[in-house]
PDB file of N, CA and C in Angstrom:
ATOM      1  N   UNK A   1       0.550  -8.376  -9.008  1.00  0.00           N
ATOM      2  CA  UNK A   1       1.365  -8.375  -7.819  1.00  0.00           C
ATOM      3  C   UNK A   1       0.456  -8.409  -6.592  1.00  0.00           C
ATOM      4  N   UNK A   2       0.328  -9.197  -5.905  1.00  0.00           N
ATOM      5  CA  UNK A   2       0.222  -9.673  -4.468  1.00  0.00           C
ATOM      6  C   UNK A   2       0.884  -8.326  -3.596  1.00  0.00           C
ATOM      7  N   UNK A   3       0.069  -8.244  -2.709  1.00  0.00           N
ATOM      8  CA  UNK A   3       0.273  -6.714  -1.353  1.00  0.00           C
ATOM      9  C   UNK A   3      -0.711  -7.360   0.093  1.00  0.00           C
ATOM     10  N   UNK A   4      -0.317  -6.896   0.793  1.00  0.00           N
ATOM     11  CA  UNK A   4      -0.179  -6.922   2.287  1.00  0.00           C
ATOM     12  C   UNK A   4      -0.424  -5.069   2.677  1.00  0.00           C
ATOM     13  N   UNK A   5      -1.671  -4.777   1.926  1.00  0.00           N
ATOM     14  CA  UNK A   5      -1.583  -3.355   2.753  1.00  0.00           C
ATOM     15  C   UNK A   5      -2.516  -3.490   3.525  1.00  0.00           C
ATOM     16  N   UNK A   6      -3.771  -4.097   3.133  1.00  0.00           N
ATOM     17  CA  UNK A   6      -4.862  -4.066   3.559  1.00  0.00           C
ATOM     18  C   UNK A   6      -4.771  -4.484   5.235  1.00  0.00           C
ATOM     19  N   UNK A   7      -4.175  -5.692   4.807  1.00  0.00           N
ATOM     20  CA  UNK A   7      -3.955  -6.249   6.751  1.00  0.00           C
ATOM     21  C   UNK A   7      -3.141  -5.453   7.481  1.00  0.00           C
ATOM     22  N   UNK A   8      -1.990  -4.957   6.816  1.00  0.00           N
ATOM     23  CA  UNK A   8      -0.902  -3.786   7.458  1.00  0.00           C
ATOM     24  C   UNK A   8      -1.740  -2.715   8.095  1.00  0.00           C
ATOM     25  N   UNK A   9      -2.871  -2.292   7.278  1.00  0.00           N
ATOM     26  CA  UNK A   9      -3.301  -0.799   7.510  1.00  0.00           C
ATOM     27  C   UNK A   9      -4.410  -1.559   8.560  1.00  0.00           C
ATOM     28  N   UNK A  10      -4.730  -2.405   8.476  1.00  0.00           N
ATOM     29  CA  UNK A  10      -6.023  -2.917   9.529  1.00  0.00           C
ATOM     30  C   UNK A  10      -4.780  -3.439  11.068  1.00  0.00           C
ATOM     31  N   UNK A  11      -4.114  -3.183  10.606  1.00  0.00           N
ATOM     32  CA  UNK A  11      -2.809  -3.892  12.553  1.00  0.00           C
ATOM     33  C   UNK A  11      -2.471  -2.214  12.440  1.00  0.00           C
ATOM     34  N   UNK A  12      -3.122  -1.427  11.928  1.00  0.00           N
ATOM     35  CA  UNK A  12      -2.166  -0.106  12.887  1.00  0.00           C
ATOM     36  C   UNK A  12      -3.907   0.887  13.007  1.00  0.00           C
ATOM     37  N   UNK A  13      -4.896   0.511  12.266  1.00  0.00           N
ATOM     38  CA  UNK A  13      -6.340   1.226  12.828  1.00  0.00           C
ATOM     39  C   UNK A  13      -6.345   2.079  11.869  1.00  0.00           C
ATOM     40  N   UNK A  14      -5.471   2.429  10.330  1.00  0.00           N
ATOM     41  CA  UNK A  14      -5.539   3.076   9.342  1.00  0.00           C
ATOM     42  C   UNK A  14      -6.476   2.729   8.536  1.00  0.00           C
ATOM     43  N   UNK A  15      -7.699   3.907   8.238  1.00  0.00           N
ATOM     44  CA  UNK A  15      -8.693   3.976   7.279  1.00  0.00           C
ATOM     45  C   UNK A  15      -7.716   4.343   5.831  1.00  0.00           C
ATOM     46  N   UNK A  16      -8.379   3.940   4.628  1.00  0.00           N
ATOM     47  CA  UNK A  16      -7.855   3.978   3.455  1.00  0.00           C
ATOM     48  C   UNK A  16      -7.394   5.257   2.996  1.00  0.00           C
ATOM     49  N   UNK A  17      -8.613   6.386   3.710  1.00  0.00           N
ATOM     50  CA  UNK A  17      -8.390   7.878   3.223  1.00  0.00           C
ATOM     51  C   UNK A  17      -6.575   8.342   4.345  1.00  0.00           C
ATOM     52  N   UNK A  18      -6.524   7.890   5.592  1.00  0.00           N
ATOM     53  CA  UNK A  18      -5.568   8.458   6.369  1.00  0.00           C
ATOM     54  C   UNK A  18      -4.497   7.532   5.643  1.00  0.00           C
ATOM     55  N   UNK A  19      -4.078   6.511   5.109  1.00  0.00           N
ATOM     56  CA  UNK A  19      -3.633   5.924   4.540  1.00  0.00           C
ATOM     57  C   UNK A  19      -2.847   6.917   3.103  1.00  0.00           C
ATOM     58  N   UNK A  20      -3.628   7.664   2.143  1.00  0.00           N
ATOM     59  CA  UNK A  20      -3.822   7.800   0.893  1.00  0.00           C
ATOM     60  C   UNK A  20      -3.081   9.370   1.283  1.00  0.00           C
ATOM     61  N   UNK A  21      -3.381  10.195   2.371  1.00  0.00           N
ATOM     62  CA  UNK A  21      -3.445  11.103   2.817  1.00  0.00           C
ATOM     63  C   UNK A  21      -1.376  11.259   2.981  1.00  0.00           C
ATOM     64  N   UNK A  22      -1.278  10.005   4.061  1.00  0.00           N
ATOM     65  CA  UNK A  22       0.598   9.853   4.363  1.00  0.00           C
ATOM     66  C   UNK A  22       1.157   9.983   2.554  1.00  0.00           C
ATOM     67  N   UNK A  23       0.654   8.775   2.165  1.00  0.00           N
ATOM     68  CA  UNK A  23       0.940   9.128   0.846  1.00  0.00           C
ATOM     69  C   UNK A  23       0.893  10.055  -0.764  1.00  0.00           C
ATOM     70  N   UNK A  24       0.364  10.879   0.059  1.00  0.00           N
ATOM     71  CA  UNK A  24      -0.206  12.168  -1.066  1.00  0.00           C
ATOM     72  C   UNK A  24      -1.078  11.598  -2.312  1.00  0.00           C
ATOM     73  N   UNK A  25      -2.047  10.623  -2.371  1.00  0.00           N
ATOM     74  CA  UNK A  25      -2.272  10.096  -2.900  1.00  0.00           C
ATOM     75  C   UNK A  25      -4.028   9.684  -3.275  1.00  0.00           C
ATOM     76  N   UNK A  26      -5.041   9.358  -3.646  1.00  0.00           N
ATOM     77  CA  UNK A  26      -6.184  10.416  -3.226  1.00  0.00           C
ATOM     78  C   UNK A  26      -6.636   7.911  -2.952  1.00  0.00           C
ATOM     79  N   UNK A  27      -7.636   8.245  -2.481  1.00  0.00           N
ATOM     80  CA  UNK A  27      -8.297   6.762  -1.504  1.00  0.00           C
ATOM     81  C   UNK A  27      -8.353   6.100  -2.844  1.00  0.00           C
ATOM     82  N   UNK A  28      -8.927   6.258  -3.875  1.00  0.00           N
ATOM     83  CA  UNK A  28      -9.232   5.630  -4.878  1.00  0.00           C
ATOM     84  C   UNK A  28      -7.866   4.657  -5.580  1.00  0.00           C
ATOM     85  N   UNK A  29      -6.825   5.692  -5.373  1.00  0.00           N
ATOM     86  CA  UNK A  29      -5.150   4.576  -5.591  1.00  0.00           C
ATOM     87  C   UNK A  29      -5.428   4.000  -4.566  1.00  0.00           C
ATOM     88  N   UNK A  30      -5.738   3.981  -3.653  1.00  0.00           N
ATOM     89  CA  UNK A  30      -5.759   2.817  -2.326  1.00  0.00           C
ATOM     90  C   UNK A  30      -6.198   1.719  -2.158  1.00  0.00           C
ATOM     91  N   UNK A  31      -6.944   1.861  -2.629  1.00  0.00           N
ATOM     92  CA  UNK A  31      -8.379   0.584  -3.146  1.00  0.00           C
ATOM     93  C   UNK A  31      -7.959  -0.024  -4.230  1.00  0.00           C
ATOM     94  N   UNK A  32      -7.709   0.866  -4.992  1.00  0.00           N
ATOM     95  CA  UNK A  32      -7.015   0.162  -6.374  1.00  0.00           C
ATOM     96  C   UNK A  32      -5.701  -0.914  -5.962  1.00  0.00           C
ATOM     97  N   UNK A  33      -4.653  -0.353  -5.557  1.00  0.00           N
ATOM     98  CA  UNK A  33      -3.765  -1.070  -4.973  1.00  0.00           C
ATOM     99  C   UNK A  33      -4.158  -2.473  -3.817  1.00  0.00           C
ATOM    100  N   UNK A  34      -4.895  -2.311  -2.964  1.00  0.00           N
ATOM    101  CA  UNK A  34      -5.330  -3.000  -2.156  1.00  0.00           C
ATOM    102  C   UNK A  34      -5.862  -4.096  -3.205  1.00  0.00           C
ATOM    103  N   UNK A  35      -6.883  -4.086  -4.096  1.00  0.00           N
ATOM    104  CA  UNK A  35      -7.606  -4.942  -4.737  1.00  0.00           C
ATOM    105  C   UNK A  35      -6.740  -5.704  -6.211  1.00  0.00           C
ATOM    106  N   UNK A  36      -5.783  -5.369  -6.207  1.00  0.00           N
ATOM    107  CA  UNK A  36      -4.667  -5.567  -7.271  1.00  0.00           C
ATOM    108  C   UNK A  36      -4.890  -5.479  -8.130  1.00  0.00           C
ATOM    109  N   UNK A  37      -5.331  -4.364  -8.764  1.00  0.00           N
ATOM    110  CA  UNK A  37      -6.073  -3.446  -9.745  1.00  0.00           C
ATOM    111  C   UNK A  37      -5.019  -2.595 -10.197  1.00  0.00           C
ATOM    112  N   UNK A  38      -4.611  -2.267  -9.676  1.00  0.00           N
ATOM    113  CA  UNK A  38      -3.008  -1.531  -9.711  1.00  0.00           C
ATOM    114  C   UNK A  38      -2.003  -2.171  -9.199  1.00  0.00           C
ATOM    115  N   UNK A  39      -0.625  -1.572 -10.059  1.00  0.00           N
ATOM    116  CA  UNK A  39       0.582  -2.004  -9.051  1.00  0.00           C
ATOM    117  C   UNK A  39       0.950  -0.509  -9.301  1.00  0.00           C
ATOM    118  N   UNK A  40       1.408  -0.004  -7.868  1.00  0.00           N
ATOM    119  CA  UNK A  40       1.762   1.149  -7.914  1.00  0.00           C
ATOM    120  C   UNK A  40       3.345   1.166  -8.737  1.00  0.00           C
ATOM    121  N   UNK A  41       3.952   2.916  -8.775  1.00  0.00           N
ATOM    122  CA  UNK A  41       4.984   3.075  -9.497  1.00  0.00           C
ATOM    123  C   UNK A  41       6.134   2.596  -8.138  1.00  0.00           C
ATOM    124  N   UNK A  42       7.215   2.431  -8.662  1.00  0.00           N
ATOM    125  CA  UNK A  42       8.216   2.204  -7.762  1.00  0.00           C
ATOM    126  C   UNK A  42       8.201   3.160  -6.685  1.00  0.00           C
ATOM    127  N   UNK A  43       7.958   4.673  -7.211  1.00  0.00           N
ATOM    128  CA  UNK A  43       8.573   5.284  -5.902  1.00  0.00           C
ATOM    129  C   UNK A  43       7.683   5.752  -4.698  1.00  0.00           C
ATOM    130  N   UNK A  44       6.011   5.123  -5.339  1.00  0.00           N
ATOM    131  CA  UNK A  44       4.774   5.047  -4.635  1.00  0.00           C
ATOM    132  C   UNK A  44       4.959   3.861  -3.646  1.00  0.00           C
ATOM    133  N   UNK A  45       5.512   2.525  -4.171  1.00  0.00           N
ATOM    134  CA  UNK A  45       6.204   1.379  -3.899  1.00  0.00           C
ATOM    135  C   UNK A  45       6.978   1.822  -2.580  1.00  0.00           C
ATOM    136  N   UNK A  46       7.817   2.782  -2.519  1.00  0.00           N
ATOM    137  CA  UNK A  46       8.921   2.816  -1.354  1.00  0.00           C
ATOM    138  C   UNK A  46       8.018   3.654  -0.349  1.00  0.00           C
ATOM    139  N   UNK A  47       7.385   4.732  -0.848  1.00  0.00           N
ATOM    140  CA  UNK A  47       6.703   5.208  -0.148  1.00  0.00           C
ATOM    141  C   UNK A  47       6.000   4.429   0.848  1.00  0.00           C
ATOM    142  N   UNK A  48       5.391   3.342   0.883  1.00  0.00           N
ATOM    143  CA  UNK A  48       4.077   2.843   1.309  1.00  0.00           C
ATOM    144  C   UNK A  48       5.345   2.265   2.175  1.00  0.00           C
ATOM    145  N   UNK A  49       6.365   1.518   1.862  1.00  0.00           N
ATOM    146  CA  UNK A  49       7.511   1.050   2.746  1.00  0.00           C
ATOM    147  C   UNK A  49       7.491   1.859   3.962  1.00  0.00           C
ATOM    148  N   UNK A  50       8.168   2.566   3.403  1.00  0.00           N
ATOM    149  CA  UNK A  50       7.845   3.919   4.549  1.00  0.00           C
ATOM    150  C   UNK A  50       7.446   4.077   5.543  1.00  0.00           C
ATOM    151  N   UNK A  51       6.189   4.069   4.955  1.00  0.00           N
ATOM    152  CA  UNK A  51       5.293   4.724   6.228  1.00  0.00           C
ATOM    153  C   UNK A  51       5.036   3.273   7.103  1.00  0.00           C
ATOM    154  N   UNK A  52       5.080   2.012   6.333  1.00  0.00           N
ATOM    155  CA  UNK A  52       4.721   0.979   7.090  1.00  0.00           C
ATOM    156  C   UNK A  52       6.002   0.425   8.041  1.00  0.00           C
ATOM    157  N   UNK A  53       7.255   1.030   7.280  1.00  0.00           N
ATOM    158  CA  UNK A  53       8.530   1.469   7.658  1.00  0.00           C
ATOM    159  C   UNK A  53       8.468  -0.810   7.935  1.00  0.00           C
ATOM    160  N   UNK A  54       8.494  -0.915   6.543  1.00  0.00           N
ATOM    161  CA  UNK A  54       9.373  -2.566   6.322  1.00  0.00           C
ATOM    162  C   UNK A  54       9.741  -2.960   4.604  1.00  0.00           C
ATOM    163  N   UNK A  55      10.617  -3.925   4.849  1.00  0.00           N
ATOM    164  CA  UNK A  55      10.992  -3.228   3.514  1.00  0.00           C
ATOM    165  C   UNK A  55      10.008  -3.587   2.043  1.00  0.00           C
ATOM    166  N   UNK A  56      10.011  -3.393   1.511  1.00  0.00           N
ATOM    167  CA  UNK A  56       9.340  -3.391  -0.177  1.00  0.00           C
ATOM    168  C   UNK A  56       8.929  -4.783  -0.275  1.00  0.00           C
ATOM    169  N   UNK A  57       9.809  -5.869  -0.093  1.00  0.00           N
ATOM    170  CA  UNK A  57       9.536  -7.196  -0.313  1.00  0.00           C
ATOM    171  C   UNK A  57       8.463  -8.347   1.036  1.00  0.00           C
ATOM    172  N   UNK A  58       8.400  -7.547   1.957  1.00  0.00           N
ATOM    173  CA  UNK A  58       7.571  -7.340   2.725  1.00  0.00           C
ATOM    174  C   UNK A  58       6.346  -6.991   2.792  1.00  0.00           C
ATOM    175  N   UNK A  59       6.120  -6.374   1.284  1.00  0.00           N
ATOM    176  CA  UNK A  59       4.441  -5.880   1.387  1.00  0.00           C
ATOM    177  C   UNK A  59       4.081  -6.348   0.233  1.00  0.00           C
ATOM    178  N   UNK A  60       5.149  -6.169  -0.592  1.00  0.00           N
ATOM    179  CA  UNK A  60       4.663  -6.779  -2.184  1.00  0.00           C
ATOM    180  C   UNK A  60       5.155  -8.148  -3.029  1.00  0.00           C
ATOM    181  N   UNK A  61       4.426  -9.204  -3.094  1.00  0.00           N
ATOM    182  CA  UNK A  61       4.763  -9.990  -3.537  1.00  0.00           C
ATOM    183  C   UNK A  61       4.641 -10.117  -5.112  1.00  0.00           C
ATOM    184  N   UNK A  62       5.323 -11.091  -6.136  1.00  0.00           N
ATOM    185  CA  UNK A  62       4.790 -11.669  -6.926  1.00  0.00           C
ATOM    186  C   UNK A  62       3.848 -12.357  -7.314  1.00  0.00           C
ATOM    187  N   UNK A  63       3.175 -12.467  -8.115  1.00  0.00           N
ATOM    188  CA  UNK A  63       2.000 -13.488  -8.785  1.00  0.00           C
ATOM    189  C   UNK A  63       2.942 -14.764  -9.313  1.00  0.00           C
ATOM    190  N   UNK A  64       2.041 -16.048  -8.662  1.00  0.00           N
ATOM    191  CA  UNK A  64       2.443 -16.819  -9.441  1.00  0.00           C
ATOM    192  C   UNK A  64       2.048 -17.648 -10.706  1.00  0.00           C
TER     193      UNK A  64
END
């Protein structure tokens, strides 16, 4: 899965740790996610919505 955090968190001046931090979540899921190494769980998924406050399909795409 394709994500849009990296540029999201670079248009608001968010380091990975203050990032990981909103999300209770430790930097290393951050990176992971960022590098598509992970796909987070769904409700990690809404979370990140959240805080970027747009919706889900907005940050995470499919692979094609």
């Amino acid at each position: 899965m394709k994500n849009r955090i990296k540029d999201l968190r670079a248009e608001r001046n968010w380091s990975q740790q203050a990032l990981a931090e909103q999300l209770n979540v430790s930097r290393q899921t951050i990176i992971a996610i960022e590098k598509g190494k992970y796909d987070p769980s769904l409700p990690l998924a809404f979370g990140i919505a959240r805080v970027f406050e747009l919706p889900i399909e907005a940050i995470f795409t499919p692979e094609d």
